[in-house]
C-alpha atoms as a PDB file:
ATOM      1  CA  UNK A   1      37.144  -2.447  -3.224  1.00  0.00           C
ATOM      2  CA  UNK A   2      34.059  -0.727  -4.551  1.00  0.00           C
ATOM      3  CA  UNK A   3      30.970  -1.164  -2.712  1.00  0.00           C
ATOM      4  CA  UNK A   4      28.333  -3.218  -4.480  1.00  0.00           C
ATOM      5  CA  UNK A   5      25.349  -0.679  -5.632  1.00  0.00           C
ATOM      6  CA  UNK A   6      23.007  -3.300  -4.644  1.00  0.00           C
ATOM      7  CA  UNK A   7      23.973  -3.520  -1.308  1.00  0.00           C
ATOM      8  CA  UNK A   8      23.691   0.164  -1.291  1.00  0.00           C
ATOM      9  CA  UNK A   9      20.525   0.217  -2.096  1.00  0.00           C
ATOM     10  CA  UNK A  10      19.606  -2.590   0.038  1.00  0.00           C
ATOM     11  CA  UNK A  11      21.621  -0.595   3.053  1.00  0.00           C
ATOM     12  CA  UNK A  12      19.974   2.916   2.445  1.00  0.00           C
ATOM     13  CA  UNK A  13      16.514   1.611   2.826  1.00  0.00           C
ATOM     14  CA  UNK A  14      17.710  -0.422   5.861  1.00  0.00           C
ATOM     15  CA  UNK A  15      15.727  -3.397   4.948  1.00  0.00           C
ATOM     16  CA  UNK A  16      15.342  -6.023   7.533  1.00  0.00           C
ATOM     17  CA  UNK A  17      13.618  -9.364   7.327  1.00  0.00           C
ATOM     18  CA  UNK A  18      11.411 -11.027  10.266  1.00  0.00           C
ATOM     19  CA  UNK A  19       9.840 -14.567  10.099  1.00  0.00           C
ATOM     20  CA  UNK A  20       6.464 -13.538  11.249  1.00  0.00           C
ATOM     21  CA  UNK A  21       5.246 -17.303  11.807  1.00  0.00           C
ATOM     22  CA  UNK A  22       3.920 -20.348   9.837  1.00  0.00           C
ATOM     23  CA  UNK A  23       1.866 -23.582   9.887  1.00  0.00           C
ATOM     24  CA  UNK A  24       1.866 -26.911   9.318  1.00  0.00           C
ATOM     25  CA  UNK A  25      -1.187 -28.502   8.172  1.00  0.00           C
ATOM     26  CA  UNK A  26      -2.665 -31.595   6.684  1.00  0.00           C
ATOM     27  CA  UNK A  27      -5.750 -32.818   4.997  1.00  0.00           C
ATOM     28  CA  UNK A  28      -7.698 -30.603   4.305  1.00  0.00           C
ATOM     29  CA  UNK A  29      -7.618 -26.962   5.553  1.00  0.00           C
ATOM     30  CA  UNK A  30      -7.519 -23.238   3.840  1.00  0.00           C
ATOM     31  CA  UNK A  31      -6.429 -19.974   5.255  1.00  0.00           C
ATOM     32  CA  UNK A  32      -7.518 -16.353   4.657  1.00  0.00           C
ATOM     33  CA  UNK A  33      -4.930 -13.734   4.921  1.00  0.00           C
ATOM     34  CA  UNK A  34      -5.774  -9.920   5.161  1.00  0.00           C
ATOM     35  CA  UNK A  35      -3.708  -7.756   2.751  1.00  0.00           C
ATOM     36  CA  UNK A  36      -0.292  -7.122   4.287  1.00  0.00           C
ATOM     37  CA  UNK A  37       0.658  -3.848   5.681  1.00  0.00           C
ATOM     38  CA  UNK A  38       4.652  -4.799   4.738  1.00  0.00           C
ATOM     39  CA  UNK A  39       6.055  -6.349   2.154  1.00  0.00           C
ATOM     40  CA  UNK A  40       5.757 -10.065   2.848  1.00  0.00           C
ATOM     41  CA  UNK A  41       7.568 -13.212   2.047  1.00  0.00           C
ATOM     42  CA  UNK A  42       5.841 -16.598   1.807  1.00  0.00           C
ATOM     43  CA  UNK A  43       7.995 -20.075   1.647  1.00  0.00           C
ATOM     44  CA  UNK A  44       6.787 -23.685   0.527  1.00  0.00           C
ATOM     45  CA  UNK A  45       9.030 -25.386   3.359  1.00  0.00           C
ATOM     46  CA  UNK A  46       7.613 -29.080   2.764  1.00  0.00           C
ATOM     47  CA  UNK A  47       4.713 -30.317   0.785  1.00  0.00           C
ATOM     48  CA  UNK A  48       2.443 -28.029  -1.607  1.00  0.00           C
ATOM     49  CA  UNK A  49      -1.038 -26.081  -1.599  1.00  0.00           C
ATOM     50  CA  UNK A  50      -3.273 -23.759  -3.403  1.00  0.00           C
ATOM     51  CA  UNK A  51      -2.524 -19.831  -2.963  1.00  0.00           C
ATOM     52  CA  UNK A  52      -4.705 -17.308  -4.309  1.00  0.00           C
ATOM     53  CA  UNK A  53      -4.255 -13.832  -4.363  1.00  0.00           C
ATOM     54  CA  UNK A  54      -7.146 -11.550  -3.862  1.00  0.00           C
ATOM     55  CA  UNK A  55      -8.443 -10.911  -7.705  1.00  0.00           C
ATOM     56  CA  UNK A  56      -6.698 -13.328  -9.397  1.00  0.00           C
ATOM     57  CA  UNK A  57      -6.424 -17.378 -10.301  1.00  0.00           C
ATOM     58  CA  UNK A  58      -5.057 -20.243  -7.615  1.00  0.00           C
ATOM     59  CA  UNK A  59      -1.795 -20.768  -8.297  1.00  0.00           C
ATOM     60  CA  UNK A  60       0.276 -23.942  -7.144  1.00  0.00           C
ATOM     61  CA  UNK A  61       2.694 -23.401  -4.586  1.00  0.00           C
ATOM     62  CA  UNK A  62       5.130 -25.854  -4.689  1.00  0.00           C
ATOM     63  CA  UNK A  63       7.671 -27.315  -2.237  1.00  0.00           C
ATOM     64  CA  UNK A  64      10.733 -24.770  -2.741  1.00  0.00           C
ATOM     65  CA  UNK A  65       8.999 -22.062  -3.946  1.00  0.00           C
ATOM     66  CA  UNK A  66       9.070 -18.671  -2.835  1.00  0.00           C
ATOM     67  CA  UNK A  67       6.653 -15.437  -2.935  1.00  0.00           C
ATOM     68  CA  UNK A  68       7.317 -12.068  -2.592  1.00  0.00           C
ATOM     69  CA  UNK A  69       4.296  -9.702  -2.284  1.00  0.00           C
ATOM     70  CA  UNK A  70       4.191  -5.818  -2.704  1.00  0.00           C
ATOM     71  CA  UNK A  71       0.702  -4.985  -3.251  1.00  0.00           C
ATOM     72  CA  UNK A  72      -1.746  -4.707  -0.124  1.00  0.00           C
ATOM     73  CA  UNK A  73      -3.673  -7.437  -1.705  1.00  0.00           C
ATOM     74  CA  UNK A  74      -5.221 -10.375   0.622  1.00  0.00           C
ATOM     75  CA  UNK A  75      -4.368 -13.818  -0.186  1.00  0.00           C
ATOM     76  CA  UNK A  76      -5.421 -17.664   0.744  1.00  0.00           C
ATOM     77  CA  UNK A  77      -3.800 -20.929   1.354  1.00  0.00           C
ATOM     78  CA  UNK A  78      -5.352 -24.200   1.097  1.00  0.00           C
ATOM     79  CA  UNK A  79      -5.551 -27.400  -0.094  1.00  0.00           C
ATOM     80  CA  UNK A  80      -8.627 -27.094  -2.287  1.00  0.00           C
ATOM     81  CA  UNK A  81      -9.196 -23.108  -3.232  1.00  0.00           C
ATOM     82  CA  UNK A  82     -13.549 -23.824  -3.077  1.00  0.00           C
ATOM     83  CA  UNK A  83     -12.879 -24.644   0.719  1.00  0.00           C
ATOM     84  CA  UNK A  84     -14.149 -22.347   3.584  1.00  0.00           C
ATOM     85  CA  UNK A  85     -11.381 -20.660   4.735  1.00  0.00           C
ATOM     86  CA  UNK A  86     -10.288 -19.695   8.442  1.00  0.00           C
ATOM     87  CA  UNK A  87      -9.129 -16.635   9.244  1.00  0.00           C
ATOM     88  CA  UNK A  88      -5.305 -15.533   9.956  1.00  0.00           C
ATOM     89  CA  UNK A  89      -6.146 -12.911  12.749  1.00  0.00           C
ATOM     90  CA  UNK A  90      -8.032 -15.109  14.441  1.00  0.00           C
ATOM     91  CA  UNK A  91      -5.742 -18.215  13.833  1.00  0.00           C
ATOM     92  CA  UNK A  92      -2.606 -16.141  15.166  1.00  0.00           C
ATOM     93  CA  UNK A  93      -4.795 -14.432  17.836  1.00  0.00           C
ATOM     94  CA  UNK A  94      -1.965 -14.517  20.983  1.00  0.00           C
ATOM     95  CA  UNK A  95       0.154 -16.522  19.006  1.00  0.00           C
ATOM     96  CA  UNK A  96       2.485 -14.589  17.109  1.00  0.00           C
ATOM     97  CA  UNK A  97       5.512 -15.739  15.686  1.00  0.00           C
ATOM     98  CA  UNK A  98       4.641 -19.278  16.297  1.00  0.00           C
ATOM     99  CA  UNK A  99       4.341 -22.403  14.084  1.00  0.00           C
ATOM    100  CA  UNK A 100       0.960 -23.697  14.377  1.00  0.00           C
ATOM    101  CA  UNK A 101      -0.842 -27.075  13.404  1.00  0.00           C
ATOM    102  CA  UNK A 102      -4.573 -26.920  11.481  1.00  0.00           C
ATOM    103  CA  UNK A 103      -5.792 -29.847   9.258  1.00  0.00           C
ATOM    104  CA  UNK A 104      -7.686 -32.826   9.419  1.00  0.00           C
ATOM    105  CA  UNK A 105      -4.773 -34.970   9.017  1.00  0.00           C
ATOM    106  CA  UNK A 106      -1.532 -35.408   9.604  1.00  0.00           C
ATOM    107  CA  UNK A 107       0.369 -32.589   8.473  1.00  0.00           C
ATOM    108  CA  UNK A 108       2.066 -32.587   4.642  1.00  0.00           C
ATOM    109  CA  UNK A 109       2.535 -29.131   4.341  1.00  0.00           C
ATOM    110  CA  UNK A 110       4.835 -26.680   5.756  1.00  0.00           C
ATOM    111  CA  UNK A 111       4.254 -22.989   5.224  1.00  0.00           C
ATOM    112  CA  UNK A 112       7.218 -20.040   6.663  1.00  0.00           C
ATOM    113  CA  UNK A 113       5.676 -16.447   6.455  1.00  0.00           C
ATOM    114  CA  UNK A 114       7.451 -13.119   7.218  1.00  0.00           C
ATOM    115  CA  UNK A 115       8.183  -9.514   6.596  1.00  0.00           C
ATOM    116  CA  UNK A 116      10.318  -6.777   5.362  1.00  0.00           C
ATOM    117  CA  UNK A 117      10.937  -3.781   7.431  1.00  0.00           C
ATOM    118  CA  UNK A 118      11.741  -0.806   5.115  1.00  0.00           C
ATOM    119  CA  UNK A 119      13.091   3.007   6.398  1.00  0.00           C
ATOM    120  CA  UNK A 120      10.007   4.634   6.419  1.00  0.00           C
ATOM    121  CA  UNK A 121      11.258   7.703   4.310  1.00  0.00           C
ATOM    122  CA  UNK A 122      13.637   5.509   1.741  1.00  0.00           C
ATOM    123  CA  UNK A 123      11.960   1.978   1.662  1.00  0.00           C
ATOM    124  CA  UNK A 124       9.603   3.236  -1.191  1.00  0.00           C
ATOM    125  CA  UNK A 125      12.629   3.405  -3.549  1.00  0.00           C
ATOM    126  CA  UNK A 126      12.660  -0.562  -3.275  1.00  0.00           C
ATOM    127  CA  UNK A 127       9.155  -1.516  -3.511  1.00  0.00           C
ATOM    128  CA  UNK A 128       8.374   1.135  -6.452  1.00  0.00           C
ATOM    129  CA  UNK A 129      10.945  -0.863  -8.340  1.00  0.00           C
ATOM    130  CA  UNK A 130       8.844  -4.088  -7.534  1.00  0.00           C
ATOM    131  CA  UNK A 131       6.263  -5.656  -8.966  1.00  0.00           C
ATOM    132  CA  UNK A 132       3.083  -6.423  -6.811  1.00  0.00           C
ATOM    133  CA  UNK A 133       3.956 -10.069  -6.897  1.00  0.00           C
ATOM    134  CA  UNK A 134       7.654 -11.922  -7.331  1.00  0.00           C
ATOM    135  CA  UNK A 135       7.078 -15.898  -7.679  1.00  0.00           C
ATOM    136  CA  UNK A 136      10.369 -17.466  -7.059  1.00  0.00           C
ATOM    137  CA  UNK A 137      10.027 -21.534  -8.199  1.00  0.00           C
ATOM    138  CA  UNK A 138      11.569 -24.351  -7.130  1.00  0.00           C
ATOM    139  CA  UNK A 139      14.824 -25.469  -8.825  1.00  0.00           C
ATOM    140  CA  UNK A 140      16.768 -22.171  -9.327  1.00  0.00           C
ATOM    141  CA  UNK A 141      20.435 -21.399  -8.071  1.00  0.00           C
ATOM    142  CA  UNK A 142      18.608 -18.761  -5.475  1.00  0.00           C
ATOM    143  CA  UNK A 143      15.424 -21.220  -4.557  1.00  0.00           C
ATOM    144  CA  UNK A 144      18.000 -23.963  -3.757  1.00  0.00           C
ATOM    145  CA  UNK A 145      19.929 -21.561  -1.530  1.00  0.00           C
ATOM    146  CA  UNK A 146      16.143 -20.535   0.629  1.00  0.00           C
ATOM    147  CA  UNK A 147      15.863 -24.217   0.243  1.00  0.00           C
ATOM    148  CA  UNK A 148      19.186 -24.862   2.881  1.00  0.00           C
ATOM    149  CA  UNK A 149      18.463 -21.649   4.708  1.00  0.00           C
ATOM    150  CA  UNK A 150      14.787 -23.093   5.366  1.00  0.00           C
ATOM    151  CA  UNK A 151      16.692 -26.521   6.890  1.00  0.00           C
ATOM    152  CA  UNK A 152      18.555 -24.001   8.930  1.00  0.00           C
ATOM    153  CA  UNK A 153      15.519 -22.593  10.641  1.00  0.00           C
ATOM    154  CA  UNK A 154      13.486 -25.487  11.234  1.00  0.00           C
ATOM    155  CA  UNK A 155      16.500 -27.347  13.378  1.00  0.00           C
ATOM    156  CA  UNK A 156      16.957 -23.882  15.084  1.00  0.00           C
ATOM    157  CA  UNK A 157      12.951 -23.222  15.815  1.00  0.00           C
ATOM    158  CA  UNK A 158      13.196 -27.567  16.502  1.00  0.00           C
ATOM    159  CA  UNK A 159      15.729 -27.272  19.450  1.00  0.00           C
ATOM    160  CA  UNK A 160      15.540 -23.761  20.862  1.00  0.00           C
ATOM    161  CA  UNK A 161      19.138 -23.126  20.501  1.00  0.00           C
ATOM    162  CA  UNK A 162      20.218 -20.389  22.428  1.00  0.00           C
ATOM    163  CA  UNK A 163      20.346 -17.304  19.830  1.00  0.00           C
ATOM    164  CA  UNK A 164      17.910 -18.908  17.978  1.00  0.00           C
ATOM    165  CA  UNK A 165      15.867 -15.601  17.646  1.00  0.00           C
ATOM    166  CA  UNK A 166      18.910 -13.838  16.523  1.00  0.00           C
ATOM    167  CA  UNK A 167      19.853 -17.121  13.780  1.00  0.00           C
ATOM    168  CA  UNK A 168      16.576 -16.600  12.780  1.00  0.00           C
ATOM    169  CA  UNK A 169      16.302 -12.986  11.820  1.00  0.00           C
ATOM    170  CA  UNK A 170      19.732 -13.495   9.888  1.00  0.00           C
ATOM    171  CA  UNK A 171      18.680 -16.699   7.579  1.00  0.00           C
ATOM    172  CA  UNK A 172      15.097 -14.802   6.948  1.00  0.00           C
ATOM    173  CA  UNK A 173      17.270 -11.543   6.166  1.00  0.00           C
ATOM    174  CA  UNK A 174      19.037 -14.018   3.434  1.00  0.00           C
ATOM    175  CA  UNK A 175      15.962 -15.597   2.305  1.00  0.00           C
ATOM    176  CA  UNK A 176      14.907 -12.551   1.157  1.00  0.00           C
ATOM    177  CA  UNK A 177      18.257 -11.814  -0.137  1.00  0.00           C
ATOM    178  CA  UNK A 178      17.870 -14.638  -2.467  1.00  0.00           C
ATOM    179  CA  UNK A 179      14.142 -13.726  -3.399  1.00  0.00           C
ATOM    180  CA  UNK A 180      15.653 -10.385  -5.129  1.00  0.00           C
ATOM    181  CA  UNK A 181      18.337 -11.914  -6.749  1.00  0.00           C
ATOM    182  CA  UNK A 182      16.233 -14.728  -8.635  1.00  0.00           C
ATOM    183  CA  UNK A 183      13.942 -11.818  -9.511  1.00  0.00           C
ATOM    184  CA  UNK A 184      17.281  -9.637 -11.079  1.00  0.00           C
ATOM    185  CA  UNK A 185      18.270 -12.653 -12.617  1.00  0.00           C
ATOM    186  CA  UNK A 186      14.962 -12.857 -14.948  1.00  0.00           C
ATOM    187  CA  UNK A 187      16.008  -9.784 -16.744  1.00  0.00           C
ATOM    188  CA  UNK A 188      13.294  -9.866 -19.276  1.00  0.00           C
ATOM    189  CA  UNK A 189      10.838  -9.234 -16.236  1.00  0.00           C
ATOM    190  CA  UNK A 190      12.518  -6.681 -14.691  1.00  0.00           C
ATOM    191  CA  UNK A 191      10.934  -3.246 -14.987  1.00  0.00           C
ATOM    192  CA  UNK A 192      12.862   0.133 -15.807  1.00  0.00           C
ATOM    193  CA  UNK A 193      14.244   1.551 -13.031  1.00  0.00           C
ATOM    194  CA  UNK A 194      17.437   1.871 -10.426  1.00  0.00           C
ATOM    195  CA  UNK A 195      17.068  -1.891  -9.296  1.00  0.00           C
ATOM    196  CA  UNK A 196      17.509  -2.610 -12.961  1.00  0.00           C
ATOM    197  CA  UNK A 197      20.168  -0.202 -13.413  1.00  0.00           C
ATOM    198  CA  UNK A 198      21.864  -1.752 -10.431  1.00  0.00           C
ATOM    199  CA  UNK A 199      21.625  -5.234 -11.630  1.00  0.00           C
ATOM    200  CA  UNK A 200      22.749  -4.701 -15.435  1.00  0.00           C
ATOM    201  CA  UNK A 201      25.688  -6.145 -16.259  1.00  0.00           C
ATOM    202  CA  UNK A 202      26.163  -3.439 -19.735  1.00  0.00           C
ATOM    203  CA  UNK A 203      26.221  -0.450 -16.989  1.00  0.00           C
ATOM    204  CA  UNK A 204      26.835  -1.589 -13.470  1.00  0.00           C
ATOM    205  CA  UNK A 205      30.477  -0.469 -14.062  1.00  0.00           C
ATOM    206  CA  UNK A 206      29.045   3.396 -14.107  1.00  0.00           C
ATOM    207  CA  UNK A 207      26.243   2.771 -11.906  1.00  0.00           C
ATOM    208  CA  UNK A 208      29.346   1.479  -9.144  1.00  0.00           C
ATOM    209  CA  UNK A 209      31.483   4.525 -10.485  1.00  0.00           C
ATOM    210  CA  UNK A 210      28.550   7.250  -9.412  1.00  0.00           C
ATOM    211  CA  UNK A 211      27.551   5.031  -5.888  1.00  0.00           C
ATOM    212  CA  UNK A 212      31.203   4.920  -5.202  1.00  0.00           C
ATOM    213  CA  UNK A 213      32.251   8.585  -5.451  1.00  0.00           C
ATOM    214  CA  UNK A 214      28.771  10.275  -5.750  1.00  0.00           C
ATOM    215  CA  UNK A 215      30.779  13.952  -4.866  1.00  0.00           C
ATOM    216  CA  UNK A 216      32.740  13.554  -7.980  1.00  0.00           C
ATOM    217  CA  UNK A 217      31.135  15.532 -11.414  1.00  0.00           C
ATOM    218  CA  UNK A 218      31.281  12.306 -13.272  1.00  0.00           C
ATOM    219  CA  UNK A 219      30.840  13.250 -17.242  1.00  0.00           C
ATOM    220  CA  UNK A 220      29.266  11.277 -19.407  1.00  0.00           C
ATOM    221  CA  UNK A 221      32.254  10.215 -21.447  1.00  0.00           C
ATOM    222  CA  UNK A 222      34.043   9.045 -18.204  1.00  0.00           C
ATOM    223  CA  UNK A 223      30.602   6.586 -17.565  1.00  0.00           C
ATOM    224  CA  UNK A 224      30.512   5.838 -21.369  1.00  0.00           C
ATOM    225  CA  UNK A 225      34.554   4.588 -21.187  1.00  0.00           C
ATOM    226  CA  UNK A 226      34.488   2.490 -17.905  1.00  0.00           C
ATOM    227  CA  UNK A 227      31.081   0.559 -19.776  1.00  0.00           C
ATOM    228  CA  UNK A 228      33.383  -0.097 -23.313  1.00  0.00           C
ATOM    229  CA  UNK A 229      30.292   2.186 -24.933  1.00  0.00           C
ATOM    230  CA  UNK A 230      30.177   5.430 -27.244  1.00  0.00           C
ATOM    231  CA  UNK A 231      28.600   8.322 -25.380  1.00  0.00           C
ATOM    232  CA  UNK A 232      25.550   8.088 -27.697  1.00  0.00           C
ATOM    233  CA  UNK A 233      24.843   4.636 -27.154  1.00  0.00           C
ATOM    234  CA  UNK A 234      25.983   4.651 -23.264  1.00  0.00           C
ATOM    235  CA  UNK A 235      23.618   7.790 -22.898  1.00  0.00           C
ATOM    236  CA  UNK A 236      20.240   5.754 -24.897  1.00  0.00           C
ATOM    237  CA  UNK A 237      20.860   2.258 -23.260  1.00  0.00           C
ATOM    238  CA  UNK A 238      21.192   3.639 -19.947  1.00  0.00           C
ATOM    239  CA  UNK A 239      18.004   5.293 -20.194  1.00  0.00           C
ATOM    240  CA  UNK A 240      16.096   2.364 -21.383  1.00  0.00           C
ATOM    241  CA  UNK A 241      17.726   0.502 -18.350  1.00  0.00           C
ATOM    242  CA  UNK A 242      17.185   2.858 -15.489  1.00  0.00           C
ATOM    243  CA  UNK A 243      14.402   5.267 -17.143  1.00  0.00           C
ATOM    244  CA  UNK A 244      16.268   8.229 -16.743  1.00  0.00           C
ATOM    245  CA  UNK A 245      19.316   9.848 -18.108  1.00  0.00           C
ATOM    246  CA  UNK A 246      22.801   8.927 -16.255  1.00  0.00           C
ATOM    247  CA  UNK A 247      23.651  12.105 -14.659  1.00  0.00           C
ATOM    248  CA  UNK A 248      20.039  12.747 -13.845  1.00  0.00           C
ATOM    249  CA  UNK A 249      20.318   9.567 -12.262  1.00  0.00           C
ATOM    250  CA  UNK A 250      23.279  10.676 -10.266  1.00  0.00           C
ATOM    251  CA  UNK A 251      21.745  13.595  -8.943  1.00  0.00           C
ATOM    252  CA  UNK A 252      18.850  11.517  -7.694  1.00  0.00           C
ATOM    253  CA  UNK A 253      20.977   8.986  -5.753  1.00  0.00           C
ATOM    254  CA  UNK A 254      22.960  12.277  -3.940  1.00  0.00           C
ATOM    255  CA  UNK A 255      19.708  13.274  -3.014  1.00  0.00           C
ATOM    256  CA  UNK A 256      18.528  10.171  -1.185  1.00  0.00           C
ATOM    257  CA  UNK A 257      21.810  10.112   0.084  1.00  0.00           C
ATOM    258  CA  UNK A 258      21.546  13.330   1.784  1.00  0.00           C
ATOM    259  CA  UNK A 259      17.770  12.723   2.592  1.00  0.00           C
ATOM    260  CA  UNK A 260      19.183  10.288   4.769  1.00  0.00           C
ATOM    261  CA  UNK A 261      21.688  12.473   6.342  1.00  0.00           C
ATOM    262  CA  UNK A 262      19.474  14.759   6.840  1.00  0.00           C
ATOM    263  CA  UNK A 263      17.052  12.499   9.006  1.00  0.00           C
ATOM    264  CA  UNK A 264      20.134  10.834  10.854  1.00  0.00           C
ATOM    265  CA  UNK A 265      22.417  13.539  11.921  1.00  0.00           C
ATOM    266  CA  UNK A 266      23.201  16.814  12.357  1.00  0.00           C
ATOM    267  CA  UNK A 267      25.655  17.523   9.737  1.00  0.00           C
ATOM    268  CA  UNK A 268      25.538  21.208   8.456  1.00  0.00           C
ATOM    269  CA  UNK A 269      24.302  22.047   5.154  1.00  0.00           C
ATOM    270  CA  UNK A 270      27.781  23.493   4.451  1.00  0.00           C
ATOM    271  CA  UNK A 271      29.357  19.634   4.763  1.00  0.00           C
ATOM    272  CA  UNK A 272      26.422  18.571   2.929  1.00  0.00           C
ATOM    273  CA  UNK A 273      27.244  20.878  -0.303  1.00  0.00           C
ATOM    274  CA  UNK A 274      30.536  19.904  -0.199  1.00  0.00           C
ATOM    275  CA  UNK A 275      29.863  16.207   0.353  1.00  0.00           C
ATOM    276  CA  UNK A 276      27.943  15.788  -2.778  1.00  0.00           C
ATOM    277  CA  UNK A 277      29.872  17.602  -5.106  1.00  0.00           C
ATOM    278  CA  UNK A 278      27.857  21.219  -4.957  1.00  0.00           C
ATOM    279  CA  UNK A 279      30.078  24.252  -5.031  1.00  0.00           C
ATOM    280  CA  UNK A 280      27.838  26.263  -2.340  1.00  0.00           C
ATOM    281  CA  UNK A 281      25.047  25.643  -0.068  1.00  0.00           C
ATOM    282  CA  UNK A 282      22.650  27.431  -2.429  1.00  0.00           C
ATOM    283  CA  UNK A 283      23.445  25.309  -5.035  1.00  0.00           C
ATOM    284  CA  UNK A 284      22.768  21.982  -2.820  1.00  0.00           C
ATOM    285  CA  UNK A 285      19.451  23.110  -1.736  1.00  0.00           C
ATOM    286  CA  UNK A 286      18.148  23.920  -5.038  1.00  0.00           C
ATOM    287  CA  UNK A 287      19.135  20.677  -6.358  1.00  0.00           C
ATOM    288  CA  UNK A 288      18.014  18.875  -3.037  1.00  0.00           C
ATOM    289  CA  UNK A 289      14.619  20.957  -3.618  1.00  0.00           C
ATOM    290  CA  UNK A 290      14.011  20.425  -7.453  1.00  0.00           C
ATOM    291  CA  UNK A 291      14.336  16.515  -6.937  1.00  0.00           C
ATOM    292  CA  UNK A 292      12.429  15.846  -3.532  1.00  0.00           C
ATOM    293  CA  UNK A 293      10.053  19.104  -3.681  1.00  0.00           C
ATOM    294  CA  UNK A 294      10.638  20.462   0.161  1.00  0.00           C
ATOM    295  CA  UNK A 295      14.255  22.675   1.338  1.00  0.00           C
ATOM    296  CA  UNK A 296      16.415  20.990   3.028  1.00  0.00           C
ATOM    297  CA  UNK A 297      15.846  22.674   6.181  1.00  0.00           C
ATOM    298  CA  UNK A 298      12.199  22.087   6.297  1.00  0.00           C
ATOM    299  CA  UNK A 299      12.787  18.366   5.337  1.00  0.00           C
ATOM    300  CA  UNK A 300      15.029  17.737   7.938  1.00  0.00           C
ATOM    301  CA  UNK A 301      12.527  19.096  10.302  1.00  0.00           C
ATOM    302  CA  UNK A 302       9.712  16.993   8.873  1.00  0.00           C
ATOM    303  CA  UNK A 303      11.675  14.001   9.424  1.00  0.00           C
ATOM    304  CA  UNK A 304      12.607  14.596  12.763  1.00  0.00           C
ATOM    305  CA  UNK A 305       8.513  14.607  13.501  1.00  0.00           C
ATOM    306  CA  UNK A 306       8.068  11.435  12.190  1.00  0.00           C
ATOM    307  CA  UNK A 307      10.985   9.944  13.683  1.00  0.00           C
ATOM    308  CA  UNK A 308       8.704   7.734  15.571  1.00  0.00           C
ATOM    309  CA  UNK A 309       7.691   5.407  12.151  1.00  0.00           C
ATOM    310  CA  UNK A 310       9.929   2.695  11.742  1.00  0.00           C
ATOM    311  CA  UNK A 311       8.834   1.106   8.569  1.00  0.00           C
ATOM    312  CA  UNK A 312       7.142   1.563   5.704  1.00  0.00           C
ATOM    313  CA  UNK A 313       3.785   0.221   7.132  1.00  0.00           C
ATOM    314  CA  UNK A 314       2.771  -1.257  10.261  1.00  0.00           C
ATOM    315  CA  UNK A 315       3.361  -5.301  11.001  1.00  0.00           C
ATOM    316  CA  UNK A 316       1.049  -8.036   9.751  1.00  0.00           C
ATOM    317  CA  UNK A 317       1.227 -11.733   9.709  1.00  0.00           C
END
């Protein structure tokens, strides 16, 4: 079976999901976030409230919604946006990944925050094909899934099962899952670029072709035939999908391919050539150089200095 070139994607920029905390609260009550360092994940478990993002209106979050945030932009929850808001850091001071309880009242709303974890040299090919802010809403095929998977890790937070640490990591890993996919399915938002590519239905048939065998010197009528498409028309509508030209868009996935070889092992530059399709080593390394701008050598050495960053950017609630 071919691999999936989502899951490819998702794989090379190792992308791991923690649930970084929550609250329940009731009456009234507002919260002040800082702007995340990660890419962060916000769930309506139970009940609604206000969230604003720094610069722009309050928008209702819902029971069953979902938000995914890119952008390093603070953000608020509360039940009435005009009231004075605590802060987060000093909310969660010594209290990390814990469910808390603010209010006046008895609480009505349930709030689930986390993170994503990205490869600190691949995750920005994920979040560059983001856009600063994904609202997933309540009532969709992938809200109703986060919906069940939410149920799941209340009753395993609720009884301290043992494992529950590991159950939870896994159902926020597939919370986030289903955050991407409702944002692939609304096509008409989805910007130009490889997690569009990946996700079109017109050209995922080359797009799994080139992830599959990314050695072989795929020609453009071989991509055009397994997608039922002329060359001319494969060649334009790719483009306008993925925002660059198919084979350029090969040669760009070999290279992040073999960035990540590079940082991971110690495979020659010999196996590398060969691995990717080049005829000599020469060849590889220009091509590895015109597309990430350092030699493979000195790349591999630069990664091995900053083996010590695991993510994209450091944790935040």
């Amino acid at each position: 079976m071919n691999p999936d070139p989502f899951s490819g994607m998702l794989s090379l920029v190792n992308a791991r999901s923690v649930i970084s905390g929550g609250f329940l609260a009731g009456g009234d009550w507002a919260v002040q976030f800082p702007p995340p360092e990660r890419v962060k994940f916000l769930i309506a478990a139970r009940g609604g409230c206000w969230l604003t993002i720094d610069g722009e209106e309050p928008i209702r979050f819902s029971e069953g919604d979902a938000f995914l945030l890119t952008a390093t932009r603070g953000f608020s929850l509360a039940s009435d946006p005009a009231l004075p808001r605590l802060e987060a850091v000093a909310l969660y001071a010594g209290e990390a990944h814990q469910i808390l309880n603010i209010g006046t009242e008895e609480a009505d709303f349930f709030f689930l925050g986390g993170h994503v974890q990205l490869d600190s040299a691949s995750g920005q090919l994920l979040i560059d094909n983001l856009p600063p802010v994904i609202h997933l809403r309540a009532g969709t095929a992938e809200a109703d899934a986060i919906g069940w998977l939410i149920e799941q890790l209340v009753r395993e937070h609720r009884k301290d099962r043992p494992g529950a640490d590991f159950a939870a990591a896994q159902l926020a890993q597939l919370m986030f899952l289903h955050i991407l996919r409702g944002y692939l399915e609304s096509s008409d938002a989805i910007m130009a670029g490889r997690l569009r590519a990946i996700s079109d239905p017109r050209i995922e048939p080359a797009v799994r072709l080139m992830h599959t065998d990314p050695a072989r010197a795929w020609h453009l009528a071989e991509l055009a035939k397994a997608c039922a498409m002329s060359r001319t028309v494969f060649a334009s509508y790719f483009k306008s999908v993925a925002g660059i030209a198919p084979l350029t868009y090969l040669t760009q996935w070999r290279m992040h391919l073999a960035e990540r070889a590079l940082r991971e092992s110690n495979v020659s530059l010999a196996q590398l050539s060969e691995a990717f399709g080049y005829s000599s080593e020469s060849a590889f390394s220009v091509a590895f150089k015109r597309v990430t701008g350092k030699a493979p050598k000195r790349y591999r050495s630069a990664a091995r200095r900053d083996l010590t960053q695991e993510s994209v950017l450091p944790a935040t609630h």
